[in-house]
C-alpha atoms as a PDB file:
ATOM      1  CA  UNK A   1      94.065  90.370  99.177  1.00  0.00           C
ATOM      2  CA  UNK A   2      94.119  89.301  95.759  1.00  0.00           C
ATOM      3  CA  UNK A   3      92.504  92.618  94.379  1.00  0.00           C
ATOM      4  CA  UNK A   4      94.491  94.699  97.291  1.00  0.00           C
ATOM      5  CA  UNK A   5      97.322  93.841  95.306  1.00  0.00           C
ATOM      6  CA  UNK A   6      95.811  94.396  91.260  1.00  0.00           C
ATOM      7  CA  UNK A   7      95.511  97.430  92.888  1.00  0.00           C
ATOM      8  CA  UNK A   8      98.708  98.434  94.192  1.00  0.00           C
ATOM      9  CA  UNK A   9     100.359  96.474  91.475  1.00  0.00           C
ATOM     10  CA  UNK A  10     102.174  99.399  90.017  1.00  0.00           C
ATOM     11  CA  UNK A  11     103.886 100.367  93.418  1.00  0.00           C
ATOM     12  CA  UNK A  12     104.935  97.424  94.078  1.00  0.00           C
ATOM     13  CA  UNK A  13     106.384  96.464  90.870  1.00  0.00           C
ATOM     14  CA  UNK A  14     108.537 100.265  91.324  1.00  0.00           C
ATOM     15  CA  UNK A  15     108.919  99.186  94.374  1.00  0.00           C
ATOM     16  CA  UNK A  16     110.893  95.950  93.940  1.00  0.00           C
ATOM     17  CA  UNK A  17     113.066  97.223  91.610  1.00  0.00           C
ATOM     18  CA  UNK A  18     113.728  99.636  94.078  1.00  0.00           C
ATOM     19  CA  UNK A  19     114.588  96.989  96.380  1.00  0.00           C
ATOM     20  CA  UNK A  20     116.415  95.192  93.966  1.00  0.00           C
ATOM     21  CA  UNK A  21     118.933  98.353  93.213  1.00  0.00           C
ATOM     22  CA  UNK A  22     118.979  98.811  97.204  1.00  0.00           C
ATOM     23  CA  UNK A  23     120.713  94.695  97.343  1.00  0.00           C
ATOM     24  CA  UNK A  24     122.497  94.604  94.411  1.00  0.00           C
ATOM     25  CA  UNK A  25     125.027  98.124  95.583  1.00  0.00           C
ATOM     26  CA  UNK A  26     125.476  96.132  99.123  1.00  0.00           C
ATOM     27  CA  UNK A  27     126.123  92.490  97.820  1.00  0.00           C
ATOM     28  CA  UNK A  28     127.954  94.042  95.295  1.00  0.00           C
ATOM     29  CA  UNK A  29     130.281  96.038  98.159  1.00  0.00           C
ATOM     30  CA  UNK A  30     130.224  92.532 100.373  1.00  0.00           C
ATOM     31  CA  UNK A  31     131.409  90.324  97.464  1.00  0.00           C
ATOM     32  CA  UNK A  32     134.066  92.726  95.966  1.00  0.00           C
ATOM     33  CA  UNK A  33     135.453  93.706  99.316  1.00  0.00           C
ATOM     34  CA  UNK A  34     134.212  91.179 101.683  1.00  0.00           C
ATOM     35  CA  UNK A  35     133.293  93.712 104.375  1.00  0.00           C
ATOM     36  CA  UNK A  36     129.948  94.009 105.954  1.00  0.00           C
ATOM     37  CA  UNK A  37     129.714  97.665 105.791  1.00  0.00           C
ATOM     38  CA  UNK A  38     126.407  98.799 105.018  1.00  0.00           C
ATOM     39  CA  UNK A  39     124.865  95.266 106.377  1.00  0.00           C
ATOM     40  CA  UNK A  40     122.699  97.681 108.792  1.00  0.00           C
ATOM     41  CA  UNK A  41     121.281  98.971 105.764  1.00  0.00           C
ATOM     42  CA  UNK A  42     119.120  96.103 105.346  1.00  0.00           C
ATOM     43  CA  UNK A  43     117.180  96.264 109.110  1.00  0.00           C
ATOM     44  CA  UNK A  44     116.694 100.007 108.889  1.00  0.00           C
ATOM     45  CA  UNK A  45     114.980  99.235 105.506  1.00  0.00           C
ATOM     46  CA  UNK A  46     112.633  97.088 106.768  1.00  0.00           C
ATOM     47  CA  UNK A  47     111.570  99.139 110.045  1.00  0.00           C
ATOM     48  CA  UNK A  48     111.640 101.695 107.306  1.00  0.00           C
ATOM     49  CA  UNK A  49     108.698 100.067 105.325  1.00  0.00           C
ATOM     50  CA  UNK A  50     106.747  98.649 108.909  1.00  0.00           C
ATOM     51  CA  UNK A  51     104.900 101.886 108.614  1.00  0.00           C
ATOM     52  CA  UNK A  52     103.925 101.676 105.190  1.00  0.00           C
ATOM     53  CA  UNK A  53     102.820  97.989 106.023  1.00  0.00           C
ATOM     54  CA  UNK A  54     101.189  99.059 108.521  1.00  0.00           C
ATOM     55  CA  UNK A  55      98.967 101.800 106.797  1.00  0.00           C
ATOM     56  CA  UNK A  56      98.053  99.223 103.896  1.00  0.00           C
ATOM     57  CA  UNK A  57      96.730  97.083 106.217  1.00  0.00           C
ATOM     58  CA  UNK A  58      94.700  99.245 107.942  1.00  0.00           C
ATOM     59  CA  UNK A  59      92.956 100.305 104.439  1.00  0.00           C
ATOM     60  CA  UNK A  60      93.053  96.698 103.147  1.00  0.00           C
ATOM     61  CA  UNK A  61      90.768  96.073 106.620  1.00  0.00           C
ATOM     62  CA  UNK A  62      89.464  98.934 107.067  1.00  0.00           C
ATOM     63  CA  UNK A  63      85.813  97.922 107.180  1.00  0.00           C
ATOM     64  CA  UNK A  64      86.693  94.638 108.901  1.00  0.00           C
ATOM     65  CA  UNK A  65      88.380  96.269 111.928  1.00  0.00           C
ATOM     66  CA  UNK A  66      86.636  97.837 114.756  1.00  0.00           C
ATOM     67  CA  UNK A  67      87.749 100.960 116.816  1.00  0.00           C
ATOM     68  CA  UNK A  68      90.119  99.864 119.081  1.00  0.00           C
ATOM     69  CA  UNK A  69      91.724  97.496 116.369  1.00  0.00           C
ATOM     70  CA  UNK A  70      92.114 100.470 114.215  1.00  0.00           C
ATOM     71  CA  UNK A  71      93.361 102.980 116.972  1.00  0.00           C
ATOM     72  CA  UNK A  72      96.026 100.202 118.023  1.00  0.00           C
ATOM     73  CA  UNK A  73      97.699  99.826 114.372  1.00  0.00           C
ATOM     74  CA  UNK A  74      97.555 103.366 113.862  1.00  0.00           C
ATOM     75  CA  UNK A  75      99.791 103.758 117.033  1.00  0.00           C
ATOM     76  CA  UNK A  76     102.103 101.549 116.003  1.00  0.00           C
ATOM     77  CA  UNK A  77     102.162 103.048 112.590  1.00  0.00           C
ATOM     78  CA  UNK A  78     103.182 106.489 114.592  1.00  0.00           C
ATOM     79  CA  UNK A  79     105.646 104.550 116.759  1.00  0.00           C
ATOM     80  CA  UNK A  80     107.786 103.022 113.736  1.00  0.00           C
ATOM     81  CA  UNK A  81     107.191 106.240 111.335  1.00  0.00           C
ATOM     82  CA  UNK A  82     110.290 107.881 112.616  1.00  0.00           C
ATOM     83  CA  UNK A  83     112.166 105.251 111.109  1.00  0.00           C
ATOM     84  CA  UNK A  84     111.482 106.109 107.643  1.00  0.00           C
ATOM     85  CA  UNK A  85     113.111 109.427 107.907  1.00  0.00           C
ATOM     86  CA  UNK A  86     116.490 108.360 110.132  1.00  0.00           C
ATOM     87  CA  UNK A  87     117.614 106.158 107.346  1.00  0.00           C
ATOM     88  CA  UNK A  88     119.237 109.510 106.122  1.00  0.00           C
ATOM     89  CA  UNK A  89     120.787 110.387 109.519  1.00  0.00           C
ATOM     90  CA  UNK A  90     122.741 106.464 108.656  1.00  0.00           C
ATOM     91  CA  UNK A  91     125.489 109.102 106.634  1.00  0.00           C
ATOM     92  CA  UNK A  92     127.279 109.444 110.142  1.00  0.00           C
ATOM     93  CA  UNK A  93     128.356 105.896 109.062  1.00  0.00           C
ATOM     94  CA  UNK A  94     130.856 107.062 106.202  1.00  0.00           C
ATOM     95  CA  UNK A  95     133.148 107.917 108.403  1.00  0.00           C
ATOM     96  CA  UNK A  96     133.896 104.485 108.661  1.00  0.00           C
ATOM     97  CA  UNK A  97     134.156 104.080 104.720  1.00  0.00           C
ATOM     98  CA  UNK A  98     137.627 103.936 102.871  1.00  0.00           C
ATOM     99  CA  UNK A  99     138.535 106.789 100.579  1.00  0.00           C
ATOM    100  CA  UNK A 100     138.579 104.239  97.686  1.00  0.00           C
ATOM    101  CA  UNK A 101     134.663 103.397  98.839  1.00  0.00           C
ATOM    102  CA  UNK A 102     133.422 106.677 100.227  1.00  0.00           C
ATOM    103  CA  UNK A 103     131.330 107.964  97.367  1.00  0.00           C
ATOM    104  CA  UNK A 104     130.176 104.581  96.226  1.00  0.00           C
ATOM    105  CA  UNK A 105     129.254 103.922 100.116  1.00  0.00           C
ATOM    106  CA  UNK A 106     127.824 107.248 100.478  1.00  0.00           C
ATOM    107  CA  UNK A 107     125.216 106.235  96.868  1.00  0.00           C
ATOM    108  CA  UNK A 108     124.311 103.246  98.323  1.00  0.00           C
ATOM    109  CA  UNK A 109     123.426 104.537 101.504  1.00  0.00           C
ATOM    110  CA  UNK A 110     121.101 107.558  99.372  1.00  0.00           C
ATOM    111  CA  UNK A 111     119.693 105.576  97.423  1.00  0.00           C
ATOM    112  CA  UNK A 112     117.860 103.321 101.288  1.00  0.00           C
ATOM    113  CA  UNK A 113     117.519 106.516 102.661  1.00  0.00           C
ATOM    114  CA  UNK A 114     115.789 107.969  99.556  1.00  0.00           C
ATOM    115  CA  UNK A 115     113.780 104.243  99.138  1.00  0.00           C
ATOM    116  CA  UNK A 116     113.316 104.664 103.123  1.00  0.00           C
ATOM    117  CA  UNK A 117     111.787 108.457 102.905  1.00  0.00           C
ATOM    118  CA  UNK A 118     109.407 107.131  99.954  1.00  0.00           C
ATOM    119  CA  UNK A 119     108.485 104.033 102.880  1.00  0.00           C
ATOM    120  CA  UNK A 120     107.361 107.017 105.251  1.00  0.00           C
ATOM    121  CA  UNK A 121     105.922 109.402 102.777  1.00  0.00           C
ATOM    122  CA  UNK A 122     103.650 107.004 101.651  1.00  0.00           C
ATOM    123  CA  UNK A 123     102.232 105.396 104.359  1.00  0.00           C
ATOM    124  CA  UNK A 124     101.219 109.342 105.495  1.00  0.00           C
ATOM    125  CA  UNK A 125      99.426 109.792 102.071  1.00  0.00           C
ATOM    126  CA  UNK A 126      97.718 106.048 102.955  1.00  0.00           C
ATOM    127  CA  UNK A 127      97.022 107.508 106.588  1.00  0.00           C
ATOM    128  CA  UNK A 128      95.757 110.554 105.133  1.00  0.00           C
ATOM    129  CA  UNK A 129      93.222 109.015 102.653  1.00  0.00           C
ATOM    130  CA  UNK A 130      92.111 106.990 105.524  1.00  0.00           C
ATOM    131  CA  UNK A 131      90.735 110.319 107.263  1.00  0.00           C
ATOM    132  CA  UNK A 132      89.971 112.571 104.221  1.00  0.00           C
ATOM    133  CA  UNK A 133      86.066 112.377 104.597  1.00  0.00           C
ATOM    134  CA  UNK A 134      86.392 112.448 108.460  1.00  0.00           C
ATOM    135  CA  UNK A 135      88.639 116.071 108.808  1.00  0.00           C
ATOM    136  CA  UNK A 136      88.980 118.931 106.329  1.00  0.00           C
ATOM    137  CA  UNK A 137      92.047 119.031 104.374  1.00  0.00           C
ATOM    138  CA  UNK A 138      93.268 122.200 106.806  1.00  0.00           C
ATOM    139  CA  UNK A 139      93.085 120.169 109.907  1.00  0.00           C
ATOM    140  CA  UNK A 140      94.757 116.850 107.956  1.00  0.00           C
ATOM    141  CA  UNK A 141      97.323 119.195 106.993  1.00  0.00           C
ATOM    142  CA  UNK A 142      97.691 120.737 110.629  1.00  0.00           C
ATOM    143  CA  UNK A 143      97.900 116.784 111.610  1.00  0.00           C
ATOM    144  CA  UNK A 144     100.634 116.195 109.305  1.00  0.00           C
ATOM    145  CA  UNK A 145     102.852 119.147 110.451  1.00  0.00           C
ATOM    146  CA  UNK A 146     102.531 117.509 113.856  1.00  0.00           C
ATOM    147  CA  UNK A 147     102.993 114.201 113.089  1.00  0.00           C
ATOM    148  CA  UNK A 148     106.012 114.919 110.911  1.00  0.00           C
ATOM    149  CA  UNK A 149     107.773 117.279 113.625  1.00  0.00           C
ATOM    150  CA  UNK A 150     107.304 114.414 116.000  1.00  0.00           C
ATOM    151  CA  UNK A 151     108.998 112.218 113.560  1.00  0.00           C
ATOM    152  CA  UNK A 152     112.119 114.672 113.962  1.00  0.00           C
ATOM    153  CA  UNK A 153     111.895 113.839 117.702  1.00  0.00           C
ATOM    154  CA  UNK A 154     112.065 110.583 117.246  1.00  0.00           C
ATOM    155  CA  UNK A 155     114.798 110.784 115.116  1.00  0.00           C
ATOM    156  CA  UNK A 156     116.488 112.386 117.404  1.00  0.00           C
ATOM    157  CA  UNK A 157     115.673 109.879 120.215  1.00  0.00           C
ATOM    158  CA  UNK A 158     116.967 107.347 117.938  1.00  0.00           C
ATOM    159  CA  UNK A 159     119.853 108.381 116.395  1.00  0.00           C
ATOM    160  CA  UNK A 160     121.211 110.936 119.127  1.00  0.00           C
ATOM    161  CA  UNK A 161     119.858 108.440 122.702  1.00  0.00           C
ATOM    162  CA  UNK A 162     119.657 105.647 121.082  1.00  0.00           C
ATOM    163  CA  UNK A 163     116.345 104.112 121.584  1.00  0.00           C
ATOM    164  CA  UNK A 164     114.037 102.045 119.261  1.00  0.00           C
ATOM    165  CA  UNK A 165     110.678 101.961 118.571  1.00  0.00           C
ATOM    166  CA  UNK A 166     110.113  99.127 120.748  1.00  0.00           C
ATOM    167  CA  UNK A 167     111.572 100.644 123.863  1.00  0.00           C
ATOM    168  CA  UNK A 168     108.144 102.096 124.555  1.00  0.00           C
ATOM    169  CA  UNK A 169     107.486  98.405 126.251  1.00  0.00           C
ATOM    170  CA  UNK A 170     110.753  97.018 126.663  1.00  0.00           C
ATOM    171  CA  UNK A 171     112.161 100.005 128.444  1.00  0.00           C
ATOM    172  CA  UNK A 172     109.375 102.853 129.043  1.00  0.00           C
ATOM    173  CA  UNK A 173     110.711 104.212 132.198  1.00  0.00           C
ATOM    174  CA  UNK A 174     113.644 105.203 130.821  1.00  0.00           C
ATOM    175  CA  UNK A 175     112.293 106.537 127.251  1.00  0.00           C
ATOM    176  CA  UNK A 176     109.190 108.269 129.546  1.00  0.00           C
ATOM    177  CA  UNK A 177     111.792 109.665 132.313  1.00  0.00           C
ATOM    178  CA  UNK A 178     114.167 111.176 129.357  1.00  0.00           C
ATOM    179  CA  UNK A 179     111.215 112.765 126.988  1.00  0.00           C
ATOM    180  CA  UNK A 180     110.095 114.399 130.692  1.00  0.00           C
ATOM    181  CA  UNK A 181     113.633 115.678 131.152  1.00  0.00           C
ATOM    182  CA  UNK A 182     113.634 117.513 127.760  1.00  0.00           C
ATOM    183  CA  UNK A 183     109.695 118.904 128.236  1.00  0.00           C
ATOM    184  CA  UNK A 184     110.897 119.993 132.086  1.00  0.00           C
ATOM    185  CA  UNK A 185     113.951 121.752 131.352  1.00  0.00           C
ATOM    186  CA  UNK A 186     113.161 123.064 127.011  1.00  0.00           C
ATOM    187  CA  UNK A 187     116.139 125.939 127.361  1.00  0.00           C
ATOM    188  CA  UNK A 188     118.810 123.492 129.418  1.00  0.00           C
ATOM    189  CA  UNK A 189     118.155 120.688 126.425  1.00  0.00           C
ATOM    190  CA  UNK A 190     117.972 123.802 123.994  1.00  0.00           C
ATOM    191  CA  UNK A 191     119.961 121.311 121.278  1.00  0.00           C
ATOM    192  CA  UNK A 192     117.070 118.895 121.437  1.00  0.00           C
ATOM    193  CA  UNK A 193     114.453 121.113 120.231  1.00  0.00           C
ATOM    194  CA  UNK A 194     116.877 122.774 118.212  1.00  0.00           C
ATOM    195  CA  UNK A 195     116.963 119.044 116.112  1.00  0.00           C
ATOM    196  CA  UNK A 196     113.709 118.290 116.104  1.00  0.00           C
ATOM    197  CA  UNK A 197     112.317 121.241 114.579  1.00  0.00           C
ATOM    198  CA  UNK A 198     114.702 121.362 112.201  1.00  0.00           C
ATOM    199  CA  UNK A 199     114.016 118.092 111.367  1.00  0.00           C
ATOM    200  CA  UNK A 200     110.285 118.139 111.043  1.00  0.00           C
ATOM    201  CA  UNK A 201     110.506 121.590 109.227  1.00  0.00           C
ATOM    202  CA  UNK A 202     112.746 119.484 105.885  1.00  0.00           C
ATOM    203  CA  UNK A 203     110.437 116.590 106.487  1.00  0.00           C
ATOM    204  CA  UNK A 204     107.501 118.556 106.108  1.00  0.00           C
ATOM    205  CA  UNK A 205     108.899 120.456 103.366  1.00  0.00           C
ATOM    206  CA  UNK A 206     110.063 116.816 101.286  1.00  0.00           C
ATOM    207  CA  UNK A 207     106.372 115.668 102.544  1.00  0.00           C
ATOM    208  CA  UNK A 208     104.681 118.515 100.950  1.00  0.00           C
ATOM    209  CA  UNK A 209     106.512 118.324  97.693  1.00  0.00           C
ATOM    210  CA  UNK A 210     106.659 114.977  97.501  1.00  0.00           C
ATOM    211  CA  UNK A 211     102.625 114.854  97.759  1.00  0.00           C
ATOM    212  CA  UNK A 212     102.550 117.787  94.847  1.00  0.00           C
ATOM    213  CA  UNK A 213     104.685 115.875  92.714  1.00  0.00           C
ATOM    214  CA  UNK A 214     102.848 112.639  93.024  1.00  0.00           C
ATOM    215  CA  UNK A 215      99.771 114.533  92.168  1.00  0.00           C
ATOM    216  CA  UNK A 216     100.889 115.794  89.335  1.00  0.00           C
ATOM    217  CA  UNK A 217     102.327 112.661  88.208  1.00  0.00           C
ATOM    218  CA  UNK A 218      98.851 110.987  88.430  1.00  0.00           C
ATOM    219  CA  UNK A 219      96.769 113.750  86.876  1.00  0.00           C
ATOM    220  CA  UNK A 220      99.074 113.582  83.753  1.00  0.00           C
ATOM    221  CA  UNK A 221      98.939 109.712  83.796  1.00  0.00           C
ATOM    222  CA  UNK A 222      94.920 109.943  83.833  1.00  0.00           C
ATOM    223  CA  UNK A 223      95.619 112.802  81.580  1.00  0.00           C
ATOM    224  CA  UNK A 224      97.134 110.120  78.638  1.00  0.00           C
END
């Protein structure tokens, strides 16, 4: 553990001053106004970083943990990935803001969903290195498409239904039944596909930009 986190120790120190801009806008919003709003923030966040726990725990123990172990996590790291990405959809909440707050409200809520993304983003690139010896960069990339346009269905199931991750066991009939209704009748539910592929085509778009820019910002860091 101790040289998992040497390792990482950059991230994480970006990391919690990312965290510690994220607290400081709310508790600064809570004190000065003493309203909650923006209280959800915090809960998306952290289902927004499961994923990313997830996926450094897997390569932490990767050698230690055998097939089914490994399969397991890595479905639960698909399960709560959707929940990086639908931090952004939480701008349906200024509508609730007052005019005086609405712009500050509407920074503080970009600046989770942008910490949020990274959460998601990340983890994928952890995923990714996890399998980069196993499948050729086409198929990884072919993978990620996928995985990302299912993240825009989840999204939607989230945000639009209202179901959570962990519906798949508290409530599977229902989640099951509804994700048959949409496969069974595509044209009648024309609005759900509608969503979800133009979800997964900006996620895949950030992704894939995101992942350039990274690289770049490592080759010129090895380059000093």
């Amino acid at each position: 553990m101790k040289d998992f986190i040497l390792n990482k120790y950059n991230t994480l120190k970006y990391l919690f001053g990312a965290l510690l801009l994220c607290f400081f806008l709310l508790v600064f919003r809570i004190k000065t106004t003493h309203d909650f709003f923006g209280l959800f923030l915090v809960w998306n966040l952290f289902l927004a970083f499961v994923p990313l726990g997830v996926a450094w725990y897997v390569q932490h123990r990767n050698t230690h943990l055998n097939s089914i172990s490994k399969f397991a996590l890595l479905v639960l790291w698909l399960l709560f990935l959707p929940n990086a990405p639908y931090v952004i959809t939480d701008v349906i909440h200024l509508s609730y803001s007052p005019s005086n707050w609405f712009i500050y409200d509407g920074i503080t809520i970009g600046v989770f969903a942008l910490l949020s993304l990274y959460f998601g983003f990340q983890s994928l690139i952890e995923v990714r290195k996890l399998f980069k010896n196993e499948i050729a960069e086409t198929w990884l990339n072919a993978l990620t498409v996928g995985v990302l346009i299912l993240c825009g269905f989840g999204i939607y199931l989230g945000r639009v239904v209202r179901f959570n991750s962990w519906d798949l066991i508290t409530n599977p009939l229902d989640l099951f039944s509804t994700i048959g209704l949409y496969l069974i009748n595509p044209i009648e539910h024309k609005s759900v596909w509608i969503f979800t592929l133009g979800s997964g085509i900006f996620l895949n778009l950030s992704f894939f930009l995101f992942r350039t820019w990274k690289h770049r910002l490592l080759t010129k860091s090895y380059t000093f």
